[in-house]
N, C-alpha and C. Protein backbone atom coordinates (compact mmCIF):
# COMPACT_ATOMS: atom_id res chain seq x y z
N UNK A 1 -39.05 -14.83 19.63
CA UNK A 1 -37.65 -14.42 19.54
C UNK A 1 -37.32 -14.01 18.09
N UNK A 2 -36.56 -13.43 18.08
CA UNK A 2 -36.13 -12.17 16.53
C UNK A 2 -35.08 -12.59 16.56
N UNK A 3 -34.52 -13.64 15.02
CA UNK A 3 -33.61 -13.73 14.68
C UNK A 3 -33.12 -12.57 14.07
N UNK A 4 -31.85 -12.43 14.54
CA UNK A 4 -30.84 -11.17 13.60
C UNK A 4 -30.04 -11.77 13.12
N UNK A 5 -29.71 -11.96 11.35
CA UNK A 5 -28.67 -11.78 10.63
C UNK A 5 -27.29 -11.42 11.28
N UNK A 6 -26.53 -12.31 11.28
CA UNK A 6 -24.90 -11.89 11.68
C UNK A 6 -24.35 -11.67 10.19
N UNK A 7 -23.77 -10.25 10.59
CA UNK A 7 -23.11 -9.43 9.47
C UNK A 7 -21.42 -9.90 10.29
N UNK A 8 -20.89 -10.24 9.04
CA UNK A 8 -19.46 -10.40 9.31
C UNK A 8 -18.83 -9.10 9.29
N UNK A 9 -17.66 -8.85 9.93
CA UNK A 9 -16.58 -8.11 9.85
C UNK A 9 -15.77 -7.73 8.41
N UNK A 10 -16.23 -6.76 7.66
CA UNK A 10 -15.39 -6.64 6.61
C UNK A 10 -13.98 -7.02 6.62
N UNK A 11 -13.47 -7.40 7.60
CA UNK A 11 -12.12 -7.93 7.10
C UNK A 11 -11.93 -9.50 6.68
N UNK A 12 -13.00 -10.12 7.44
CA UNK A 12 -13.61 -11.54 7.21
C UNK A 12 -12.68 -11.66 6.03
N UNK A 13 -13.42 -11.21 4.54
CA UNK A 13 -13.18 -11.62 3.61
C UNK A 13 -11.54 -11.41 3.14
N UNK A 14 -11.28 -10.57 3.92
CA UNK A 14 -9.87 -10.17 3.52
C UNK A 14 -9.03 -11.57 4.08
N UNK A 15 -9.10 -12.05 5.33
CA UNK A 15 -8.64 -12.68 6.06
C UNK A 15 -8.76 -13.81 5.25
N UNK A 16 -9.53 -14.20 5.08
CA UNK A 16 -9.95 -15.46 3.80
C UNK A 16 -9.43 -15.72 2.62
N UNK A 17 -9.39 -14.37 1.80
CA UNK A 17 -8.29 -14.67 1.12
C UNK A 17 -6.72 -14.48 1.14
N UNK A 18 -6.56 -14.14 2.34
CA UNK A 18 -5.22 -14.37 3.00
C UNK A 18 -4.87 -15.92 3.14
N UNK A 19 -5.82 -16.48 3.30
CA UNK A 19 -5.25 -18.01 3.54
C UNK A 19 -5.22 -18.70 2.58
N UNK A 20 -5.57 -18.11 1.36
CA UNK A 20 -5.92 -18.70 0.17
C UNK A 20 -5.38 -18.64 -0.97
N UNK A 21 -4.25 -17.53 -0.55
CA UNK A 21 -3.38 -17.23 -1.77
C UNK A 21 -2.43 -17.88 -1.46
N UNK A 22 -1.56 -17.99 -2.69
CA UNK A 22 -0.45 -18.23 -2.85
C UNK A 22 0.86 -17.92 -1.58
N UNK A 23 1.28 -18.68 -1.08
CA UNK A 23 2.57 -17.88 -0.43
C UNK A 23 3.27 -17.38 -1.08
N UNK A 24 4.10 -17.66 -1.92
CA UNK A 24 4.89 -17.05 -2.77
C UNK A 24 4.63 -15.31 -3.53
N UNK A 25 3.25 -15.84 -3.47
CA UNK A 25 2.71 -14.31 -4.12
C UNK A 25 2.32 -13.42 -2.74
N UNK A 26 2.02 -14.03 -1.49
CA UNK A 26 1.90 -12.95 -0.08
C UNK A 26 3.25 -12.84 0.30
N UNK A 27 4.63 -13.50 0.41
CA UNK A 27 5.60 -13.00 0.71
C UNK A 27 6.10 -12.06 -0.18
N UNK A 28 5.98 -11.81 -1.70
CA UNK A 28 5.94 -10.80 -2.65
C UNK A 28 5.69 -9.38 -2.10
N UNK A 29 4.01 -9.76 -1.86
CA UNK A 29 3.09 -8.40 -1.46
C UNK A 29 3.95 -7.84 -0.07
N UNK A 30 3.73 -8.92 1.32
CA UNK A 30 4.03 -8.41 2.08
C UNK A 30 5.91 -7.82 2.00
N UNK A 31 6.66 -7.76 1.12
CA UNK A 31 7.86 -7.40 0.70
C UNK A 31 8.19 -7.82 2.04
N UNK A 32 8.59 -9.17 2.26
CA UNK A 32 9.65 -9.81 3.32
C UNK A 32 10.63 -10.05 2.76
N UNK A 33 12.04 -10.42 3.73
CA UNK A 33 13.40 -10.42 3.36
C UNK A 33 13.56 -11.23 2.94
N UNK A 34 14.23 -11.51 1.67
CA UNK A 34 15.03 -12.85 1.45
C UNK A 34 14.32 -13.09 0.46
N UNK A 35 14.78 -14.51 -0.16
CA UNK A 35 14.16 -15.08 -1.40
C UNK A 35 13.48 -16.24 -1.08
N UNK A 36 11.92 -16.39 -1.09
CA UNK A 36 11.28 -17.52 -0.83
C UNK A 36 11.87 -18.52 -1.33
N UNK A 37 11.40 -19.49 -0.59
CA UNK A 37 11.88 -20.94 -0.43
C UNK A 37 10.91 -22.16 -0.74
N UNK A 38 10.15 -22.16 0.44
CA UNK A 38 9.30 -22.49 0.74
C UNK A 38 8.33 -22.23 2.53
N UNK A 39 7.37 -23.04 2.55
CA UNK A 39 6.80 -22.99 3.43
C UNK A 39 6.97 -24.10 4.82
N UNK A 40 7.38 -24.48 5.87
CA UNK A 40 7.53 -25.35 6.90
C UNK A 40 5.76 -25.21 7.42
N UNK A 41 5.74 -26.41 8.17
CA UNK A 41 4.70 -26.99 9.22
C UNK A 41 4.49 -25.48 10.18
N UNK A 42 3.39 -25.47 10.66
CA UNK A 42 3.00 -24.23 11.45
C UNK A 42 3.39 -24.62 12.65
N UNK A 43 2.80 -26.19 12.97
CA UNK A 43 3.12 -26.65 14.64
C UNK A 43 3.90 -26.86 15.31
N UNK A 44 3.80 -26.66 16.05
CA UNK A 44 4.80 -26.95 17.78
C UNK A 44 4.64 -27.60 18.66
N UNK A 45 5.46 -28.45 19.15
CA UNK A 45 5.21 -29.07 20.23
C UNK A 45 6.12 -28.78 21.49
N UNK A 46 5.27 -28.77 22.26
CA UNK A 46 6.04 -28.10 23.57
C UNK A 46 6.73 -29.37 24.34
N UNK A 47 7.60 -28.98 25.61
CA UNK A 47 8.08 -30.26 25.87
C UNK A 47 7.32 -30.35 26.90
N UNK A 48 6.10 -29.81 27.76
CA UNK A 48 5.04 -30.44 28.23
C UNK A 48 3.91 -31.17 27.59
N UNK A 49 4.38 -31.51 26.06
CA UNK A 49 3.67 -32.45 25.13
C UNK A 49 2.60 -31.41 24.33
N UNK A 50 2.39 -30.21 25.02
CA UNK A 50 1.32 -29.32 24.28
C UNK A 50 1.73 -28.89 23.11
N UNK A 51 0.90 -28.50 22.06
CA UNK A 51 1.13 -28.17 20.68
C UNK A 51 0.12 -26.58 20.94
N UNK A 52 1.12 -25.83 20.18
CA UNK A 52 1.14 -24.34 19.41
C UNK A 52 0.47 -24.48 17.81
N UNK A 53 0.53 -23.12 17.19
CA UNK A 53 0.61 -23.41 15.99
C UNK A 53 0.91 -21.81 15.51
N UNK A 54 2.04 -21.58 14.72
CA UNK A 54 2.45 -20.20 14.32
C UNK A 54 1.46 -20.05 13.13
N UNK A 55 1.59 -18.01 13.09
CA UNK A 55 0.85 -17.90 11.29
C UNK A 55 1.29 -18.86 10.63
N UNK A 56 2.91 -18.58 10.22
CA UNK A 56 3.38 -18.87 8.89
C UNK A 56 4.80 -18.68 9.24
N UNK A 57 5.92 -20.15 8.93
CA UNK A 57 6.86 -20.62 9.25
C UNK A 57 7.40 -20.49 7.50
N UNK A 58 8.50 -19.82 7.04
CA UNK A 58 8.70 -19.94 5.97
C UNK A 58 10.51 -19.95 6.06
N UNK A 59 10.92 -20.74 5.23
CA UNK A 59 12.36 -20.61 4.61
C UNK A 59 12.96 -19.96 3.61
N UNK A 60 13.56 -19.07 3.73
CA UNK A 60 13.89 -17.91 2.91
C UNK A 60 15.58 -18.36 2.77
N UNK A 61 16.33 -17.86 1.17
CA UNK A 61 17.64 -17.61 0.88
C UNK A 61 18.10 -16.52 1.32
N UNK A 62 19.48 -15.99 1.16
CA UNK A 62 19.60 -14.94 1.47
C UNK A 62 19.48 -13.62 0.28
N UNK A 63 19.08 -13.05 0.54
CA UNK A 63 18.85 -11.85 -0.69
C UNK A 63 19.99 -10.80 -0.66
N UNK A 64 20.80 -10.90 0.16
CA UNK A 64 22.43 -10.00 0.83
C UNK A 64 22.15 -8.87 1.00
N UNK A 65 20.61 -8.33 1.53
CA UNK A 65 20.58 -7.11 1.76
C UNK A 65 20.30 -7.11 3.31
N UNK A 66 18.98 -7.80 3.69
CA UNK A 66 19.32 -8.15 4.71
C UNK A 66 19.02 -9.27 5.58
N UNK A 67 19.23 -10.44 4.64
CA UNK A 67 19.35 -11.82 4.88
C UNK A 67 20.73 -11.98 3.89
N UNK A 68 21.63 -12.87 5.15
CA UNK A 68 23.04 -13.26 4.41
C UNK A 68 23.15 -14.62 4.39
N UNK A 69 22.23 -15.10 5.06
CA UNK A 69 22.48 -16.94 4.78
C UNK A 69 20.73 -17.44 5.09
N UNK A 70 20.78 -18.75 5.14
CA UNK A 70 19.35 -19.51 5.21
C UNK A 70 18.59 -19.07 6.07
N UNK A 71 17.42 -18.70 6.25
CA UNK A 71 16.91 -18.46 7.40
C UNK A 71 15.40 -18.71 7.24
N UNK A 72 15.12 -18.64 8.52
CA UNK A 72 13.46 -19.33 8.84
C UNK A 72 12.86 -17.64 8.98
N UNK A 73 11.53 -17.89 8.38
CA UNK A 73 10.71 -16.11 9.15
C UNK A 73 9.55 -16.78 9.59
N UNK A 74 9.21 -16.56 10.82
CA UNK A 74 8.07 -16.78 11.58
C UNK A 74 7.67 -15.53 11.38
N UNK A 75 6.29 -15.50 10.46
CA UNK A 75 5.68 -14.45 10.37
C UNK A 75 3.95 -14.64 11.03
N UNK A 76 3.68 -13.42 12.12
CA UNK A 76 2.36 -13.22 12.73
C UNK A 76 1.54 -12.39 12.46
N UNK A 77 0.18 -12.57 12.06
CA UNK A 77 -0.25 -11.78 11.64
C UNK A 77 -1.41 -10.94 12.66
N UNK A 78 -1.52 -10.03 13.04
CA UNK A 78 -1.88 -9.49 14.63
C UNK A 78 -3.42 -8.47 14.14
N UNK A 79 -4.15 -8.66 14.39
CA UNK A 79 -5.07 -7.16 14.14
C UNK A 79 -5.02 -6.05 16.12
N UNK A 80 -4.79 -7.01 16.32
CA UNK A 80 -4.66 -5.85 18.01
C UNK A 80 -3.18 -6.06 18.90
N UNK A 81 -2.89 -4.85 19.67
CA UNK A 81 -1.66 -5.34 20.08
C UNK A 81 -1.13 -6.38 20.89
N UNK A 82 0.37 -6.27 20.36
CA UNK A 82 0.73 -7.71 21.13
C UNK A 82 1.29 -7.25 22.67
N UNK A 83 0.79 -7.63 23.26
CA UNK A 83 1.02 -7.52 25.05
C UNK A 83 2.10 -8.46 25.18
N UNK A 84 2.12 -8.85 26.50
CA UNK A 84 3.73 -9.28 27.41
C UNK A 84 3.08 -10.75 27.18
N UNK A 85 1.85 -11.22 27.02
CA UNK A 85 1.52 -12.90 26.93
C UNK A 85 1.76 -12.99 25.48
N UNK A 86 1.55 -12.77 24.61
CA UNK A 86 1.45 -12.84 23.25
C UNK A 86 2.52 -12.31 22.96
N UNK A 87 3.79 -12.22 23.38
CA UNK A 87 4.90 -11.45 22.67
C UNK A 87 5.51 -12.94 23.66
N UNK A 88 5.93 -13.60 24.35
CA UNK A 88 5.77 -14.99 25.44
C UNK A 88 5.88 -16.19 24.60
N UNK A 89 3.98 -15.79 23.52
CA UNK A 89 4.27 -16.90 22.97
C UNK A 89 5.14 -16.91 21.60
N UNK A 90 4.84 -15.90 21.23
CA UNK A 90 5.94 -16.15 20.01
C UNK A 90 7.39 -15.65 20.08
N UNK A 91 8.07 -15.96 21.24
CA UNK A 91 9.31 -16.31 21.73
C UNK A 91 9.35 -17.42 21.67
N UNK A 92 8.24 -18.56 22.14
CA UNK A 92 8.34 -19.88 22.07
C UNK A 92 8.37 -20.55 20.69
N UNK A 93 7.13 -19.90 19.82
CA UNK A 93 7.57 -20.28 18.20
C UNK A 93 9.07 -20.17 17.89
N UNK A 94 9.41 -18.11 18.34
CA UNK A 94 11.05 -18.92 17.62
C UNK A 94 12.29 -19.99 18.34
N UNK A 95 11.80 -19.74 19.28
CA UNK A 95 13.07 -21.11 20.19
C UNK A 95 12.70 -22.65 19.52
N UNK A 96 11.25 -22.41 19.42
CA UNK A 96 11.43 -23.76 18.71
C UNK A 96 11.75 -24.09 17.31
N UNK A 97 11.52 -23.43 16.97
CA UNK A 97 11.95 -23.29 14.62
C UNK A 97 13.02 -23.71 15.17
N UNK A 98 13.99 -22.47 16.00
CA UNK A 98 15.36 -22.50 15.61
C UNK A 98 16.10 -23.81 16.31
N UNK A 99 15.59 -24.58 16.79
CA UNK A 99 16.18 -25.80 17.80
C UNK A 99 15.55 -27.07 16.79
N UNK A 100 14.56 -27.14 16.25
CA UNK A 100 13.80 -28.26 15.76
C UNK A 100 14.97 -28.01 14.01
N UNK A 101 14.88 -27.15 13.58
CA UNK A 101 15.35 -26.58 12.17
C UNK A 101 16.66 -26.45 12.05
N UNK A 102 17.33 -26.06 13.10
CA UNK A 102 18.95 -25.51 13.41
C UNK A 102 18.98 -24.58 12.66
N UNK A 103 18.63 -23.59 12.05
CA UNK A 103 18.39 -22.18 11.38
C UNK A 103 18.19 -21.13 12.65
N UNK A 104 18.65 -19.99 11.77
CA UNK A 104 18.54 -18.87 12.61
C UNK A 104 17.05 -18.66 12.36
N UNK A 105 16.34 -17.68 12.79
CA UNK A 105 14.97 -17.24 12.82
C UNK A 105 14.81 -15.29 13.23
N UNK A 106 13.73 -15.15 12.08
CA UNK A 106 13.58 -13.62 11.77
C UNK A 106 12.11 -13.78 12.26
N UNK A 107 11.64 -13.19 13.43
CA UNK A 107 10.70 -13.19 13.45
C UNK A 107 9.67 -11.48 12.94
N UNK A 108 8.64 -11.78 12.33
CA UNK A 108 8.15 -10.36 11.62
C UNK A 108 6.49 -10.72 11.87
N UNK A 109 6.14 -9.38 12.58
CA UNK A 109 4.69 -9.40 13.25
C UNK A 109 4.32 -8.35 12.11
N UNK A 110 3.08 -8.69 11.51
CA UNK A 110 2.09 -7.76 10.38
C UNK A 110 1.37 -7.13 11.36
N UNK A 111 1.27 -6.20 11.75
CA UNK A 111 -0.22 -5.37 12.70
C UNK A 111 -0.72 -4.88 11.77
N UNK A 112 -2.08 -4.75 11.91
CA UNK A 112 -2.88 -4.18 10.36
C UNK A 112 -3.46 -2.72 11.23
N UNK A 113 -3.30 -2.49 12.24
CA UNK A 113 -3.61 -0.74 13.15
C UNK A 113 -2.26 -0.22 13.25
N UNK A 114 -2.25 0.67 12.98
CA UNK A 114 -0.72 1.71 13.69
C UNK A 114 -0.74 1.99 14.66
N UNK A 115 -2.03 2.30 15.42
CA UNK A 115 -2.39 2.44 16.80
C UNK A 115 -2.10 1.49 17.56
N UNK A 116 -2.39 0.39 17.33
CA UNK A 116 -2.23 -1.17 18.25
C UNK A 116 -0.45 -1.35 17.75
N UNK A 117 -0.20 -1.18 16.96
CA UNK A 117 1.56 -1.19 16.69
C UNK A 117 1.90 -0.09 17.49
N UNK A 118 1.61 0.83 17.98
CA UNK A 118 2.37 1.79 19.01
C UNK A 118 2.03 1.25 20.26
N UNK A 119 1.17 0.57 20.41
CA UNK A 119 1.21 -0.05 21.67
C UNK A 119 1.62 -1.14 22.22
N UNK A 120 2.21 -1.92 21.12
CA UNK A 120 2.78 -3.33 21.41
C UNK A 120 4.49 -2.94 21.78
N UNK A 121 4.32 -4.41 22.31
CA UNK A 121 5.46 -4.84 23.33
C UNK A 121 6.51 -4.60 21.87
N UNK A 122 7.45 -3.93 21.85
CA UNK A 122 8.71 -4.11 20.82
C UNK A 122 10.04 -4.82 21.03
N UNK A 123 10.05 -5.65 22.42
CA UNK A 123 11.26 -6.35 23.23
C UNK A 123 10.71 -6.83 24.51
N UNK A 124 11.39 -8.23 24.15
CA UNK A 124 10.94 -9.30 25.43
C UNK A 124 12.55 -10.34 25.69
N UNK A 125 13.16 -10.05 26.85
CA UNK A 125 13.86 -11.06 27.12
C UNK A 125 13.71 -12.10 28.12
N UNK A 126 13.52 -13.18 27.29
CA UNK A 126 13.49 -14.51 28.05
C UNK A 126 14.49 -14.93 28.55
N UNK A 127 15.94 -14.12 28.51
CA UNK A 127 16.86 -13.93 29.91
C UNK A 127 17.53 -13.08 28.98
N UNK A 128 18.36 -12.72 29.89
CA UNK A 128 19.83 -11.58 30.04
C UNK A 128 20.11 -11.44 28.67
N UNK A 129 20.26 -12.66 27.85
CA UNK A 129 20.97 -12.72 26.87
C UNK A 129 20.29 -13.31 25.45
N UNK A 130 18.63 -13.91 25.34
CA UNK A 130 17.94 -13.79 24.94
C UNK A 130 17.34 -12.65 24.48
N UNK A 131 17.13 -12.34 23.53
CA UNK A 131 16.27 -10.83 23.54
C UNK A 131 15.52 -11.22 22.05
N UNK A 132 14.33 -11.29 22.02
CA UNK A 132 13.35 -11.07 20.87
C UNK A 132 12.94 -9.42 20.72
N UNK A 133 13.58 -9.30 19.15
CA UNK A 133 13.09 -7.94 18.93
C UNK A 133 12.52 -8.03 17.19
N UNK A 134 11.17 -8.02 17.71
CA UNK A 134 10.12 -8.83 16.56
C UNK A 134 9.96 -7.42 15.55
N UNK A 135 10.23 -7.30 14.10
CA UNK A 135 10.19 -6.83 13.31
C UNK A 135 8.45 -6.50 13.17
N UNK A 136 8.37 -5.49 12.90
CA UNK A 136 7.14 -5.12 12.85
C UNK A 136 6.57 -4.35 11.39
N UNK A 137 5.38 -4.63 10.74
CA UNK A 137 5.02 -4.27 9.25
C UNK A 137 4.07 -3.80 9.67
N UNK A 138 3.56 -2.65 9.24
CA UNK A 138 2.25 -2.28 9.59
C UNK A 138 2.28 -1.14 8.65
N UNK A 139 0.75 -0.28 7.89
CA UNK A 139 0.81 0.23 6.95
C UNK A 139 0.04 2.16 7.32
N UNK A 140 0.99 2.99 7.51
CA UNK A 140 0.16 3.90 7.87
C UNK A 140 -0.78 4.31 6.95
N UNK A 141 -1.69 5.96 7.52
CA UNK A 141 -2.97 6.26 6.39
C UNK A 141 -2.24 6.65 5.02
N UNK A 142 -0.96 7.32 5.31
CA UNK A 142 -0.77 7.85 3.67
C UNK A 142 -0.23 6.81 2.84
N UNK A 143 0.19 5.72 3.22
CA UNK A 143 0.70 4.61 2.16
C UNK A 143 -0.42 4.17 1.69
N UNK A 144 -1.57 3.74 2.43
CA UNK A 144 -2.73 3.27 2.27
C UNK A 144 -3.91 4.10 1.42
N UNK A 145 -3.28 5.79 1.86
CA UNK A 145 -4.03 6.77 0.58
C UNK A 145 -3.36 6.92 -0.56
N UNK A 146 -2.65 6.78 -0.67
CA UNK A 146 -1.25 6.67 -1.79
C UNK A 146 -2.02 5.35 -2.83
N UNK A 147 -1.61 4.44 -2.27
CA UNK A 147 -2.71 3.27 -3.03
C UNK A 147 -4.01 3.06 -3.55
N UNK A 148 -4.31 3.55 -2.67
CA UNK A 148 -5.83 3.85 -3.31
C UNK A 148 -5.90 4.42 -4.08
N UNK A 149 -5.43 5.73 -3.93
CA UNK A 149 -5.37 6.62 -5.41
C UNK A 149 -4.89 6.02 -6.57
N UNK A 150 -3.87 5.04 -6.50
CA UNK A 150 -3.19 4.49 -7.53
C UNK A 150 -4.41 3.64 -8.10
N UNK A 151 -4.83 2.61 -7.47
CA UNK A 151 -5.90 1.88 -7.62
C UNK A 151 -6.99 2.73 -8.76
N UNK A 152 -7.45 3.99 -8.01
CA UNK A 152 -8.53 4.21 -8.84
C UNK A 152 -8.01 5.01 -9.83
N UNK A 153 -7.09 5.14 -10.48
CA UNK A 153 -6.49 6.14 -11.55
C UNK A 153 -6.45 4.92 -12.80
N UNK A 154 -5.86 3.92 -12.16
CA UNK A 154 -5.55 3.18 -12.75
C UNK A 154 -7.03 2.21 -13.42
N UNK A 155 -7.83 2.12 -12.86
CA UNK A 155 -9.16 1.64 -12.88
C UNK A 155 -10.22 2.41 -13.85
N UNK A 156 -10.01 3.95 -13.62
CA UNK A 156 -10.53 4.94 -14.11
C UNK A 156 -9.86 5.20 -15.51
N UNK A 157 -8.77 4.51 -15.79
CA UNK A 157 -7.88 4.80 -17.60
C UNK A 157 -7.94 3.21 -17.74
N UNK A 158 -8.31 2.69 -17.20
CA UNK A 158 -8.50 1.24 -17.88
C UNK A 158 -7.53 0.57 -18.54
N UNK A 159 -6.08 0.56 -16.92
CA UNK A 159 -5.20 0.39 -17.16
C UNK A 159 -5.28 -1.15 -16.27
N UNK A 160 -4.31 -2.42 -16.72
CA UNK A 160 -4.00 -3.31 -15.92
C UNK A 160 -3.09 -3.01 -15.37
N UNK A 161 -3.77 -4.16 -14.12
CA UNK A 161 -3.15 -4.52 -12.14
C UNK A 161 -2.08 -4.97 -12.67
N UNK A 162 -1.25 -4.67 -11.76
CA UNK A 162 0.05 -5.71 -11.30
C UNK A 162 -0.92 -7.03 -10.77
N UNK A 163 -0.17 -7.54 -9.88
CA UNK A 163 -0.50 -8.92 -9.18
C UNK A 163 -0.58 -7.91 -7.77
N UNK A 164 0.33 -7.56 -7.20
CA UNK A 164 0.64 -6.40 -6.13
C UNK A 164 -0.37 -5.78 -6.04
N UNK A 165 -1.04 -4.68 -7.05
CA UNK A 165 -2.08 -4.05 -6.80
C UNK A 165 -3.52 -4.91 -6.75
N UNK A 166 -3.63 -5.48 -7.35
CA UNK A 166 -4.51 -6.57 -7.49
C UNK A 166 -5.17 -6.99 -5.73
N UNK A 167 -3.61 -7.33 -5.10
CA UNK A 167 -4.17 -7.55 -3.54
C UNK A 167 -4.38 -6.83 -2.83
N UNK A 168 -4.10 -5.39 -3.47
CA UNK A 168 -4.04 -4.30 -2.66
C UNK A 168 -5.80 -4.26 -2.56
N UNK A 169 -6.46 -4.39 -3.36
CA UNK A 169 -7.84 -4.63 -3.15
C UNK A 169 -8.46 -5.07 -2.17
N UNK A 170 -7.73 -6.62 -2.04
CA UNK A 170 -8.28 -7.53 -0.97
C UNK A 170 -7.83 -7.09 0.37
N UNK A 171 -6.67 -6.56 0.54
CA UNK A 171 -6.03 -6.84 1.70
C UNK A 171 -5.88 -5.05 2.26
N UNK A 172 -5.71 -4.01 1.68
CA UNK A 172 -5.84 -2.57 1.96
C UNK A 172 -6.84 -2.26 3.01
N UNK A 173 -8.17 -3.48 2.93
CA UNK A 173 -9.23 -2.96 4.48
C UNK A 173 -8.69 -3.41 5.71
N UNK A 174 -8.03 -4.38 5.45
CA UNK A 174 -7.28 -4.99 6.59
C UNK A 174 -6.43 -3.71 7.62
N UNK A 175 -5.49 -2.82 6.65
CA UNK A 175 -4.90 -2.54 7.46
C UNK A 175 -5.57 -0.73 8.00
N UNK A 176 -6.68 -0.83 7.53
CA UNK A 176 -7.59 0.79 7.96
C UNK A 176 -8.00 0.99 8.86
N UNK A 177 -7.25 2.14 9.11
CA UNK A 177 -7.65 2.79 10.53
C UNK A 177 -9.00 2.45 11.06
N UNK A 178 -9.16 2.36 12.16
CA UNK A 178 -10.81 2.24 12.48
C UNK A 178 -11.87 3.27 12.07
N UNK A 179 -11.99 4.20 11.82
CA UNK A 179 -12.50 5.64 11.52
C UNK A 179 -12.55 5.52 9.85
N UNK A 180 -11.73 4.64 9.51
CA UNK A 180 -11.41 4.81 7.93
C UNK A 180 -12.01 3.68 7.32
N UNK A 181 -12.49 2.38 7.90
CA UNK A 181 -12.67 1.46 7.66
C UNK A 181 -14.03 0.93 6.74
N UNK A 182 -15.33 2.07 6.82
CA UNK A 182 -16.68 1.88 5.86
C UNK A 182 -15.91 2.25 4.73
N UNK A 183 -14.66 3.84 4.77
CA UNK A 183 -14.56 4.33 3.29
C UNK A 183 -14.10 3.74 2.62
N UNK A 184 -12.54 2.60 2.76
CA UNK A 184 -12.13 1.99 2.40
C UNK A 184 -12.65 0.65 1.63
N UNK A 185 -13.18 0.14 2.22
CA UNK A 185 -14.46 -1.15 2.57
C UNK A 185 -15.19 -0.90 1.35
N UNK A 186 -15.67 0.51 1.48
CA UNK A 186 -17.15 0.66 0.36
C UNK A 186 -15.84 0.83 -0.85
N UNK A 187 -15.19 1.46 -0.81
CA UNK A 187 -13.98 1.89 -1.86
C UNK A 187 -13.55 0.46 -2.84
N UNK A 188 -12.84 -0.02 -2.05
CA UNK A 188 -12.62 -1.75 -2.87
C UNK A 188 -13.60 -2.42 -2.94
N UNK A 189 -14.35 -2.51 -3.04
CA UNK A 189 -15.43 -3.42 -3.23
C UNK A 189 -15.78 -3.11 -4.49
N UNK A 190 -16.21 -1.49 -4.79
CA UNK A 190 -16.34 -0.99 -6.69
C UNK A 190 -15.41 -1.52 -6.89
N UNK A 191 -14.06 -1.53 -6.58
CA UNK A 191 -12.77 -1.70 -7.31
C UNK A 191 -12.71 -3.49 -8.19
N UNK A 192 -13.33 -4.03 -6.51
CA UNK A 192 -13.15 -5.49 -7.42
C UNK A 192 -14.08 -5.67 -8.03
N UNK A 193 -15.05 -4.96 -8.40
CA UNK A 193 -16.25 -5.27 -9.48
C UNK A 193 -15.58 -4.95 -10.65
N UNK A 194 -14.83 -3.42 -10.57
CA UNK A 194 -14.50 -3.12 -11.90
C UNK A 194 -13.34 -4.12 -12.56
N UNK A 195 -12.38 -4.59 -11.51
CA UNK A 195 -11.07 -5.51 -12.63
C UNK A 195 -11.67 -7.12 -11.78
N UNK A 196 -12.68 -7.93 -11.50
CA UNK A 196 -12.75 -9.21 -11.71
C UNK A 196 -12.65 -9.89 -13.03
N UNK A 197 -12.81 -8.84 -13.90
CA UNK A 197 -12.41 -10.13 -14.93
C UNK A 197 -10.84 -10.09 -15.06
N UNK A 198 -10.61 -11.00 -15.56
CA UNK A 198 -9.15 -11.80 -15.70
C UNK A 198 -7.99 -10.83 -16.56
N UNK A 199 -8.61 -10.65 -17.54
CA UNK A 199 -7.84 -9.23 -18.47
C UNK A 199 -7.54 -8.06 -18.31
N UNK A 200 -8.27 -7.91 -16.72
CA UNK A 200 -7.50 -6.45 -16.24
C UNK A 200 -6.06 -6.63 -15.48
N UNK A 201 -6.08 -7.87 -14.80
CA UNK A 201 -4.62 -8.20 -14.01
C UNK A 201 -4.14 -8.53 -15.06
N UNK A 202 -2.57 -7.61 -14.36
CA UNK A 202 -1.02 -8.23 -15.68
C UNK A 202 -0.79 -9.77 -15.44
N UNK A 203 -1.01 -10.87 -15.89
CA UNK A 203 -0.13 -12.27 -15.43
C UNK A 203 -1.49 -13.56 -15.76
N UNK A 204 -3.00 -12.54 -15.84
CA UNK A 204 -4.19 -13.41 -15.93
C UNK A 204 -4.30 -14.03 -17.28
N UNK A 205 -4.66 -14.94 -17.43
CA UNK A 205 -5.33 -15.07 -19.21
C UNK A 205 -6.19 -13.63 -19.71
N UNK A 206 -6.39 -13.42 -20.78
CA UNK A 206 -7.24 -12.45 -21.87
C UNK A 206 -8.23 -13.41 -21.92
C-alpha cells in the first residue's frame, strides 16, 4: 500500500490564523458595526438540553451610524452556501443571545465565495413576525484585485503594512474565487516572506 501525503487546503492556514488573532484586530479588518466590546461564550444550550456553538458572539457599543445602542453580533463564518438548515440554525443562535443576554442581536454571515453568497438563503421566518435577515460580507474579484495590487506596490517600494493590510495577506485566499485560488495562494505567500519581519508592519517593534 502507497502512502500519499495529505496536502492541506490552502485556506487551512488562513483559517488558523483566523482563530488566532486578536478579536479586536478581526472585528477592525472585518469592518463590523459598532465599537468592540468584547467577546461572549460561543455556546448554546437548547431547551432539549442539546448544546450549539456559534463562530463568534461579540458585544458591540453603538457607533450611531448603524448601531444606536448595545448590541450582540453573532458573526458566521461560511465558505459554502447557507441553505434553509443552516440559515434554521443560526436563527436559533440569535433567539438564544437575545433571550439568555436581553440584547438585541445583529446577525452577520462572512461568505468567503460570491458565488455561494448568491446562492444563499437571504430570509428565513420562523413565523409571521419573526424574520432573520442575516447581513452578509463577502469580498468580490475587484476588491480583492484592488488589494493585491496595493499589497505588492507597497512591498515593491518598501513601504510599511498597516495592521489591515498585513491580514490582507493571511486572509485575501480565503475569500478567492475558485479559478483564482493557486494565483492568489502562490501571490501571498512571496508577500509574507517579503514583510515577516516585524519592521515592515506599522504597530510591530523595529
Amino acid at each position: 500500500m502507497i502512502l500519499r501525503k495529505k496536502i492541506h487546503h490552502p485556506n487551512d492556514v488562513s483559517v488558523k490564523y483566523l482563530q488566532e488573532t486578536e478579536e479586536e484586530e478581526l472585528f477592525d479588518f472585518f469592518e463590523l458595526p459598532g465599537k468592540f466590546v468584547k467577546s461572549y461564550s460561543k455556546v448554546i444550550v437548547r431547551r432539549d438540553g442539546t448544546t450549539g456553538e456559534m463562530d463568534w458572539l461579540v458585544l458591540v457599543d453603538p457607533d450611531n451610524i448603524t448601531i444606536h445602542q448595545r448590541t450582540l453580533i453573532n458573526v458566521e463564518f461560511q465558505t459554502r452556501r447557507v441553505g434553509e438548515e443552516k440559515i434554521r440554525v443560526i436563527c436559533d443562535y440569535k433567539d438564544y443571545a437575545k433571550t439568555y443576554y436581553g440584547l438585541p442581536v445583529l446577525t452577520i454571515i462572512i461568505i468567503f465565495d460570491e458565488k455561494e453568497y448568491e446562492a444563499s438563503v437571504k430570509e428565513y421566518a420562523s413565523t409571521d413576525s419573526d424574520i432573520l435577515r442575516p447581513q452578509y460580507i463577502h469580498m468580490p474579484w475587484k476588491k480583492i484585485e484592488k488589494r493585491l495590487n496595493n499589497l505588492e506596490t507597497k512591498i515593491l517600494n518598501k513601504e510599511k503594512l498597516s495592521q489591515k493590510e498585513a491580514f490582507d495577506i493571511a486572509f485575501l485566499p480565503m475569500f478567492a474565487p475558485k479559478q483564482k485560488a493557486k494565483f492568489i495562494t502562490e501571490k501571498t505567500v512571496v508577500f509574507f516572506n517579503e514583510v515577516e519581519q516585524p519592521h515592515l508592519i506599522e504597530g510591530e517593534d523595529s
